[in-house]
N, C-alpha and C. Protein backbone atom coordinates (compact mmCIF):
# COMPACT_ATOMS: atom_id res chain seq x y z
N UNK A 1 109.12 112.59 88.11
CA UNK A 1 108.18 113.15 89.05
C UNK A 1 108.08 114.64 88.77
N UNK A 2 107.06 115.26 88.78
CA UNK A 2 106.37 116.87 88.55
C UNK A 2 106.30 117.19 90.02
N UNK A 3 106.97 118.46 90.13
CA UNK A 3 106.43 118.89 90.97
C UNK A 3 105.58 120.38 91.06
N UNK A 4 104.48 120.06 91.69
CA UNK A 4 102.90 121.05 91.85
C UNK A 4 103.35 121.53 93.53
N UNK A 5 103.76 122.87 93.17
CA UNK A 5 103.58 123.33 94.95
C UNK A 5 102.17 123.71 94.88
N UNK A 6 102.20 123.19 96.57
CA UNK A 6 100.75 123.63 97.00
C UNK A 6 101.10 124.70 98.30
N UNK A 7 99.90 125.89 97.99
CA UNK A 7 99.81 126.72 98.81
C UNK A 7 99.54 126.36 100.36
N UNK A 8 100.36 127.66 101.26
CA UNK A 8 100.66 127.27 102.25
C UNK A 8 101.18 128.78 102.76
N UNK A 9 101.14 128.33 104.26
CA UNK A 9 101.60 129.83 105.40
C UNK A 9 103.18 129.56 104.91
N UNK A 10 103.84 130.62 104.66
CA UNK A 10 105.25 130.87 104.61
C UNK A 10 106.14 130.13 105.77
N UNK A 11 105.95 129.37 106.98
CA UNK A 11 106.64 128.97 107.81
C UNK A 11 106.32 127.41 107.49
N UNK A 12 105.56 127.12 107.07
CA UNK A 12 105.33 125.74 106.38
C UNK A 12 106.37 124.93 105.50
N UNK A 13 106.57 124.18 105.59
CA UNK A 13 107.37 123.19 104.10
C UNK A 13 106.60 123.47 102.93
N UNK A 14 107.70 123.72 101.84
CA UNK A 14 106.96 123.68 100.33
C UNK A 14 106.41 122.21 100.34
N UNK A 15 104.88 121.90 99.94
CA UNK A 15 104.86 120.73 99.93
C UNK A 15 104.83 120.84 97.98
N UNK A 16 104.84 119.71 97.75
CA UNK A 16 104.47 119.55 95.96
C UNK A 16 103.61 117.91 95.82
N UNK A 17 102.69 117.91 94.94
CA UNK A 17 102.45 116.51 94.50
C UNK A 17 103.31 115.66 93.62
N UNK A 18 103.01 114.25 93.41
CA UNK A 18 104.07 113.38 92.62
C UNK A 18 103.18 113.10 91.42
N UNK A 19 103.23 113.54 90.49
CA UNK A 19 102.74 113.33 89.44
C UNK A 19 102.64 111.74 89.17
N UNK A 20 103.12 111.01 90.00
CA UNK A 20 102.80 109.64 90.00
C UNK A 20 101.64 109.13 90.87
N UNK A 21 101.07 110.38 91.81
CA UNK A 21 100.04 109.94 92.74
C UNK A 21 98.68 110.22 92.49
N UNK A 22 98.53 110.70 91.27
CA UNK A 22 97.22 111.12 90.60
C UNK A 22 96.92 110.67 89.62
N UNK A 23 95.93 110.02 90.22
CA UNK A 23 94.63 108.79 89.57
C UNK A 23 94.01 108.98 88.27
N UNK A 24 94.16 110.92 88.09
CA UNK A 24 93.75 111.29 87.00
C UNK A 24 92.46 111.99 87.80
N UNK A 25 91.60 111.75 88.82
CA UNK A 25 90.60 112.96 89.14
C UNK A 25 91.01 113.73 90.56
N UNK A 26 92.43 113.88 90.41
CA UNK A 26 92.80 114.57 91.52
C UNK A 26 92.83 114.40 92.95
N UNK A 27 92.42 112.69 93.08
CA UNK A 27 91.47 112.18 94.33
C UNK A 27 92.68 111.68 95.53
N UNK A 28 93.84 111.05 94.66
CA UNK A 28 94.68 110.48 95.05
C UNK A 28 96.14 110.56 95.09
N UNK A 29 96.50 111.76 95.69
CA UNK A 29 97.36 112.63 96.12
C UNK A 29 97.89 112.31 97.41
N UNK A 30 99.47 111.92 97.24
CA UNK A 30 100.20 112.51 98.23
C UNK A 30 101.28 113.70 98.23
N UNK A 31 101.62 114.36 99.67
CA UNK A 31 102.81 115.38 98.96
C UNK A 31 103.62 114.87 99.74
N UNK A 32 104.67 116.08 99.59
CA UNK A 32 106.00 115.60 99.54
C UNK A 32 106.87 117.13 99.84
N UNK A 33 107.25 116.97 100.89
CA UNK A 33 108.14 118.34 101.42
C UNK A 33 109.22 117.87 101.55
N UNK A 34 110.66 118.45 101.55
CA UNK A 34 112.05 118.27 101.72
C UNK A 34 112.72 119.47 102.68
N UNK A 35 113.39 119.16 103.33
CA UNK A 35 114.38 119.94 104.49
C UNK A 35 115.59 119.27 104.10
N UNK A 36 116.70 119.68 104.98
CA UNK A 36 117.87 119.34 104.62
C UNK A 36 118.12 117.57 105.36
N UNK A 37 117.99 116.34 105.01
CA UNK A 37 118.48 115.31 105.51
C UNK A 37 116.73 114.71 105.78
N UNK A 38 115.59 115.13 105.36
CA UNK A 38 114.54 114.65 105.62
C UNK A 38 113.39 115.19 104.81
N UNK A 39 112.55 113.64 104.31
CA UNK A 39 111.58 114.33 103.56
C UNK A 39 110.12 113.82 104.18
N UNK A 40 109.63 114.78 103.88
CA UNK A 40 107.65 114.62 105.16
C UNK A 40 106.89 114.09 104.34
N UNK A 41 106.00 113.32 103.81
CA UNK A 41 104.95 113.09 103.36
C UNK A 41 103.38 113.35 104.08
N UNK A 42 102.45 114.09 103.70
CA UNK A 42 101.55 113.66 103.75
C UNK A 42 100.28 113.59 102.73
N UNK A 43 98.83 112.92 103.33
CA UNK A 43 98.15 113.02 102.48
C UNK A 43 97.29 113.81 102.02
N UNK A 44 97.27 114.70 100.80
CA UNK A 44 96.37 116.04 100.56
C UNK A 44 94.91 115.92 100.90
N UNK A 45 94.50 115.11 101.01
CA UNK A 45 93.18 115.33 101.27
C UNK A 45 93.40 115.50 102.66
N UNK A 46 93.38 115.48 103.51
CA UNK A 46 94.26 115.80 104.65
C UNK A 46 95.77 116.68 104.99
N UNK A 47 95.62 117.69 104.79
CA UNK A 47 96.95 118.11 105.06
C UNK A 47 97.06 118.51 106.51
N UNK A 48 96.35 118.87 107.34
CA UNK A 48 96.45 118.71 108.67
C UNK A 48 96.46 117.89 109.73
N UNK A 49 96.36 116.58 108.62
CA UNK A 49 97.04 115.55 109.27
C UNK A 49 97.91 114.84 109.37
N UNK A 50 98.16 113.51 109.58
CA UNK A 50 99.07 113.20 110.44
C UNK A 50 100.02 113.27 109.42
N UNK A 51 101.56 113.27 109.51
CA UNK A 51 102.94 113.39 108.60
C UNK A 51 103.68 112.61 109.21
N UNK A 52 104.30 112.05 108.15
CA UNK A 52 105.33 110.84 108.14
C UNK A 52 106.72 111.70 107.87
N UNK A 53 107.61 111.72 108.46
CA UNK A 53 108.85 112.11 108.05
C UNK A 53 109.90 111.14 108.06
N UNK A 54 110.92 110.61 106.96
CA UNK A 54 111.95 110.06 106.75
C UNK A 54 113.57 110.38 106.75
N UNK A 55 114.42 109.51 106.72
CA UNK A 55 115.28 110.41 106.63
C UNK A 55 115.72 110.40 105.28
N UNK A 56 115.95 111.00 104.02
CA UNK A 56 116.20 111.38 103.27
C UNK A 56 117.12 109.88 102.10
N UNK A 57 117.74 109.66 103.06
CA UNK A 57 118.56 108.15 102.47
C UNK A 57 117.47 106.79 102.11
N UNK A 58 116.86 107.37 103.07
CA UNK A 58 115.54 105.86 103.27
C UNK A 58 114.21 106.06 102.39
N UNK A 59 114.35 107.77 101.95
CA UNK A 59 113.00 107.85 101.25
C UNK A 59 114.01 107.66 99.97
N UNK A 60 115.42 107.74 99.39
CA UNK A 60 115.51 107.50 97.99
C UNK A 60 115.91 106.01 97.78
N UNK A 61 115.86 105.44 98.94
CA UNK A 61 115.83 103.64 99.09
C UNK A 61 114.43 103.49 98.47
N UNK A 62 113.40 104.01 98.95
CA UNK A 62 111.86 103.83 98.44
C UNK A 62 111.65 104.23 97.62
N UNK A 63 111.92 105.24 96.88
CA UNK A 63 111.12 105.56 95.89
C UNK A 63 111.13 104.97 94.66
N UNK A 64 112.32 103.95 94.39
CA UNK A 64 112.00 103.25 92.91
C UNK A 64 111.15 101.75 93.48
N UNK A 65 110.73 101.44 94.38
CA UNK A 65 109.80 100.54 94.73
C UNK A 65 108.43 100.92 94.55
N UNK A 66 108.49 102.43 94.80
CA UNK A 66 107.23 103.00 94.41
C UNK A 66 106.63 103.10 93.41
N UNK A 67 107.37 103.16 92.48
CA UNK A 67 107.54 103.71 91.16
C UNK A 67 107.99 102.58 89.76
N UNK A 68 108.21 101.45 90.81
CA UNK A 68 108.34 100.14 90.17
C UNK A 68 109.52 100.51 88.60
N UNK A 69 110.62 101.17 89.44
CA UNK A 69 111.98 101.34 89.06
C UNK A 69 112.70 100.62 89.51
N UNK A 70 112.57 99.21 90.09
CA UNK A 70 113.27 98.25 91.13
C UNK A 70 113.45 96.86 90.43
N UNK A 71 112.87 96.84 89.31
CA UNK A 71 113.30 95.64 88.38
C UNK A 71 114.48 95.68 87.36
């Protein structure tokens, strides 16, 4: 995974994209912020909306399902 920070107010989460979420025309983007014990997702075309936050154990349970690292 690459990570692309995207700009943002300094009190914000660094968010970054997953170089696995782009379609190739930039359309299909999610990000991805980290704190200590939790990581936020949301979707860039939307960043003022709604956010999913996990707890950190459960998003690295997911991510090789995502990524079809699970076989």
């Amino acid at each position: 995974m690459i990570h692309k920070p995207s700009a943002g107010p300094t009190s914000e989460p660094k968010w970054f994209k997953s170089s696995y979420s782009d379609s190739g025309d930039g359309q299909d983007c999610v990000e991805v912020a980290t704190a200590p014990g939790t990581v936020h997702v949301r979707d860039s075309k939307h960043p003022e909306g709604p956010r999913l936050g996990f707890m950190s154990t459960t998003w690295a349970d997911f991510v090789p399902y995502a990524t079809d690292d699970h076989r």
